[in-house]
C-alpha atoms as a PDB file:
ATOM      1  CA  UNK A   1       0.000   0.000   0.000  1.00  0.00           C
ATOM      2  CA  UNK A   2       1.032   3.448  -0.743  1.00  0.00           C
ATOM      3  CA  UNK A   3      -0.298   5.856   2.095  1.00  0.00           C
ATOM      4  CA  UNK A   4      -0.189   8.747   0.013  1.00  0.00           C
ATOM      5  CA  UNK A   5      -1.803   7.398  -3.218  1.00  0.00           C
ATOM      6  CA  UNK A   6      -4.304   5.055  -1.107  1.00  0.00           C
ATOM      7  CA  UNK A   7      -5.264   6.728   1.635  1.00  0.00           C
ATOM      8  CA  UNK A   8      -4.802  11.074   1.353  1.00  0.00           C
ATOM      9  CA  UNK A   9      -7.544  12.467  -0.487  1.00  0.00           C
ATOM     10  CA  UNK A  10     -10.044   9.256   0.173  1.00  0.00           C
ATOM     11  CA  UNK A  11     -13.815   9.755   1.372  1.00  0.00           C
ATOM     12  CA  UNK A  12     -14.050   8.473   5.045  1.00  0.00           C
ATOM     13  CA  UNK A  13     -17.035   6.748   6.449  1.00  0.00           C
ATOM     14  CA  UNK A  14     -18.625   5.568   9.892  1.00  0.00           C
ATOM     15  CA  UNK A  15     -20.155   2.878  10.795  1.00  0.00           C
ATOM     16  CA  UNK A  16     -23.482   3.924   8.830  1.00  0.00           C
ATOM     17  CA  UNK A  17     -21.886   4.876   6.057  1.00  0.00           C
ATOM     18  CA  UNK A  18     -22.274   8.959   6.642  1.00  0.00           C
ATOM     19  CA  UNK A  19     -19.686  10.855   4.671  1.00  0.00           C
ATOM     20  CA  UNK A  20     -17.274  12.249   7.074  1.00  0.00           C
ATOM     21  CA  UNK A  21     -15.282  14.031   5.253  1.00  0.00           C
ATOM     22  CA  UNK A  22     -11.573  13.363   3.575  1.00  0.00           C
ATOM     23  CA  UNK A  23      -8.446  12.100   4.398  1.00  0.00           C
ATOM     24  CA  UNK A  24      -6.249  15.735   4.791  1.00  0.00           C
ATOM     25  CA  UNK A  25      -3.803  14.623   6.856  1.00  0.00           C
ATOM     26  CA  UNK A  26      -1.912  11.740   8.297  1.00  0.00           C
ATOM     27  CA  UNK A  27      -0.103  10.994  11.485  1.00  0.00           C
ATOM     28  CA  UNK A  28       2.662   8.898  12.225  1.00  0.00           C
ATOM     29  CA  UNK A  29       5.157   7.255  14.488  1.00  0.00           C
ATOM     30  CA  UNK A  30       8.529   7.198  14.384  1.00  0.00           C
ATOM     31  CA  UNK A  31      10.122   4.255  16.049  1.00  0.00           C
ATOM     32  CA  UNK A  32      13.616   4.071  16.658  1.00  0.00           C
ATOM     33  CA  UNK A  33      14.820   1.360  14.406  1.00  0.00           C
ATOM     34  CA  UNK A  34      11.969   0.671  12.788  1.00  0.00           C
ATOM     35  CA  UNK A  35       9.779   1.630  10.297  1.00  0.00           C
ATOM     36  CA  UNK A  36       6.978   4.753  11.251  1.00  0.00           C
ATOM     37  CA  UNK A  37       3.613   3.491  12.017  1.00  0.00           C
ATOM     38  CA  UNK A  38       0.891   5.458  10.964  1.00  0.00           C
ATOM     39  CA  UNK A  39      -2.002   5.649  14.305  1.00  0.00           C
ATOM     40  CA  UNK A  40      -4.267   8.376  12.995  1.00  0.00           C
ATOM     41  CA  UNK A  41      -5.838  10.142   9.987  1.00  0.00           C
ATOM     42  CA  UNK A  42      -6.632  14.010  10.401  1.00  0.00           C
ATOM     43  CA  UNK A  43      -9.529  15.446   8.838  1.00  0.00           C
ATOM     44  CA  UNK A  44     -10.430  19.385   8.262  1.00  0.00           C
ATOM     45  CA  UNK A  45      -9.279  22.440   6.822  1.00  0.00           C
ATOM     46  CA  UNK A  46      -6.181  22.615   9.206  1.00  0.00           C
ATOM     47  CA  UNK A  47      -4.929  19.940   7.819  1.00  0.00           C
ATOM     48  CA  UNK A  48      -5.739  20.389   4.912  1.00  0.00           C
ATOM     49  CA  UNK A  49      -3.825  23.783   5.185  1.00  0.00           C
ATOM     50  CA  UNK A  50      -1.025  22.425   6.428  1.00  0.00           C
ATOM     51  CA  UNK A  51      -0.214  20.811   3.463  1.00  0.00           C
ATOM     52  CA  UNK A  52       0.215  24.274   2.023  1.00  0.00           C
ATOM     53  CA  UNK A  53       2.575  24.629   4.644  1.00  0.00           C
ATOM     54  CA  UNK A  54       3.893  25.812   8.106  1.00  0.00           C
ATOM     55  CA  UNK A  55       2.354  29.319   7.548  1.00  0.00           C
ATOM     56  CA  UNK A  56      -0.999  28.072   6.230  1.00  0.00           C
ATOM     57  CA  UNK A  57      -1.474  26.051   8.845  1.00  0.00           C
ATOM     58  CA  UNK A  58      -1.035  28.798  11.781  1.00  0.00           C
ATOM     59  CA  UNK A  59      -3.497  31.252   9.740  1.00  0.00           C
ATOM     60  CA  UNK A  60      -6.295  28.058   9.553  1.00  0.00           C
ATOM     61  CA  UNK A  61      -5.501  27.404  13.171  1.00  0.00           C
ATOM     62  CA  UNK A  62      -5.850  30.688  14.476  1.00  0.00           C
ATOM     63  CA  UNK A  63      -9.058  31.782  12.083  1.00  0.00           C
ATOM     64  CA  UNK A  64     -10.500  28.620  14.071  1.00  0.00           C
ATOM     65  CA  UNK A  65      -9.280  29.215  17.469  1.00  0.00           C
ATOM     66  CA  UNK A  66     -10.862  33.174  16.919  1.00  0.00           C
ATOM     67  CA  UNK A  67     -14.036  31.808  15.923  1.00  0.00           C
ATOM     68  CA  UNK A  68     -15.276  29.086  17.297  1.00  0.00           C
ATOM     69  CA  UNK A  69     -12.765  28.382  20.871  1.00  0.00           C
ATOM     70  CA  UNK A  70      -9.294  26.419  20.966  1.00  0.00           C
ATOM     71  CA  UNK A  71     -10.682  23.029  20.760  1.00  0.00           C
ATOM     72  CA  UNK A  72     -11.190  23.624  17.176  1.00  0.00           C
ATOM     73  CA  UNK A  73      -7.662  24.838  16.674  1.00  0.00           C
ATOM     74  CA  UNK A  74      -5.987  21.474  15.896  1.00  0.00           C
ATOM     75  CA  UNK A  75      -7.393  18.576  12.895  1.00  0.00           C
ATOM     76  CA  UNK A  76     -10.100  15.930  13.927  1.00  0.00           C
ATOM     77  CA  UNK A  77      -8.036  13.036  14.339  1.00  0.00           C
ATOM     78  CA  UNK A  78      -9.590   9.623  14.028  1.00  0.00           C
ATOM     79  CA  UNK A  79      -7.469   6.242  15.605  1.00  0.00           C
ATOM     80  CA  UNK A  80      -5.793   4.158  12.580  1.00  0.00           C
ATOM     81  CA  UNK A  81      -6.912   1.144  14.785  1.00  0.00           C
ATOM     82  CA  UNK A  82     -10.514   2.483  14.198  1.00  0.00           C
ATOM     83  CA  UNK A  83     -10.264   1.398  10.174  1.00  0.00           C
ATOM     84  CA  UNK A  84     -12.982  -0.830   8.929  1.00  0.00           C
ATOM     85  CA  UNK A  85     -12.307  -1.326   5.396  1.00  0.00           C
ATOM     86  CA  UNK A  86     -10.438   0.520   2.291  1.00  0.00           C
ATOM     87  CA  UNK A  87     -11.990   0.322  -0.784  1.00  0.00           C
ATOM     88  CA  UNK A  88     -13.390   3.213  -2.396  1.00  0.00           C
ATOM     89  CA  UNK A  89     -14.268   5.066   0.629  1.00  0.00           C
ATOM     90  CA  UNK A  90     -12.311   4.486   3.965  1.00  0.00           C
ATOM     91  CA  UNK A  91     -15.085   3.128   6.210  1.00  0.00           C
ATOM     92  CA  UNK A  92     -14.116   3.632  10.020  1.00  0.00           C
ATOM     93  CA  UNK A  93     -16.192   2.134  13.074  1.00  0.00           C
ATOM     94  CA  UNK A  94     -17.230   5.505  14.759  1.00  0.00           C
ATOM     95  CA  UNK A  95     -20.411   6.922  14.775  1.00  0.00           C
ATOM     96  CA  UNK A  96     -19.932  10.731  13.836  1.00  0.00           C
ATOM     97  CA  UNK A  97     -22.955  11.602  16.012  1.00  0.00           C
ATOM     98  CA  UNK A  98     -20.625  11.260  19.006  1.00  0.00           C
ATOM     99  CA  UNK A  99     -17.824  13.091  17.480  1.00  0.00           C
ATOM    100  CA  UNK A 100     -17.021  17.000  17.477  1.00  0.00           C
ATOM    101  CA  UNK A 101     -15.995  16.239  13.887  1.00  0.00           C
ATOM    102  CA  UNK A 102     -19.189  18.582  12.324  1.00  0.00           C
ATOM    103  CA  UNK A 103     -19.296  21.206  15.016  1.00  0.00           C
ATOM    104  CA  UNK A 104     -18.127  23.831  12.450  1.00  0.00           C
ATOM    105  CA  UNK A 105     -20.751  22.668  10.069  1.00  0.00           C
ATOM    106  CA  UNK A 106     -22.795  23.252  13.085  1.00  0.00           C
ATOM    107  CA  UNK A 107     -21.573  26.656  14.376  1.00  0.00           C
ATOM    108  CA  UNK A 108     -21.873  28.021  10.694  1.00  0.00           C
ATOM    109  CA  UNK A 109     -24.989  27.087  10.357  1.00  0.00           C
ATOM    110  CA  UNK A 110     -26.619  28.365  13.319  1.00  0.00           C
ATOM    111  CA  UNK A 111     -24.352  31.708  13.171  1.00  0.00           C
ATOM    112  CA  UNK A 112     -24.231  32.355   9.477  1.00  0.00           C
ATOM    113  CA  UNK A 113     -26.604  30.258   7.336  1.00  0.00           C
ATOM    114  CA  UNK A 114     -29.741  30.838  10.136  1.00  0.00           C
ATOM    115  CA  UNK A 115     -29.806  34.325   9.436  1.00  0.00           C
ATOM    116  CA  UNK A 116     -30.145  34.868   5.992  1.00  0.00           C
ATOM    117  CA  UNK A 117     -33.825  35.898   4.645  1.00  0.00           C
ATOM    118  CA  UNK A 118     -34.843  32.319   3.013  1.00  0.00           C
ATOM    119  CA  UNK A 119     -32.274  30.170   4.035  1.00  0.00           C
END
């Protein structure tokens, strides 16, 4: 398996097969003397960002931090133990509902969306 080619970029799943959002980011471990292990997958535009760079990242990471508290200043991580499958879609077994995963989708849609005329 390549990580990059197989796993960055990939639709991610739970349990019920809600659509989670996309691989941005992994993590891994470096061992000494062995090879790195990877033990999570980061999701969100920090991550994303990141890949952009050191500076990208900060801005993301602050913007998020100003808006919506410092929880929401680092990726969603999710365990690499938690994989289900990889096929077309990485399927995890976590049930998004108990994650903090779409509280932005939340906060912008109570804060921003909510208030326009029609919406």
């Amino acid at each position: 398996m390549q990580l990059l080619r197989d796993i960055l970029d990939k639709q991610v799943v739970d349990r019920e097969q809600v659509k989670i959002g996309k691989v941005d980011g992994l993590v891994a471990e470096l061992r000494r003397g062995k090879p790195p292990r990877v033990v999570a997958v980061e999701l969100g535009s920090i991550a994303l960002s990141r890949r952009l760079g050191a500076r990208p990242g900060r801005w993301t990471a602050q913007l998020a931090a100003k808006l919506s508290g410092k929880r929401q200043a680092r990726p969603h991580r999710i365990a690499w133990n938690k994989v289900r499958d990889i096929g077309v879609d990485i399927e995890f077994d976590i049930d998004v509902r108990r994650t903090k995963i779409f509280a932005w989708q939340d906060w912008l849609r109570d804060h921003v969306v909510g208030r326009i005329p029609g919406a």
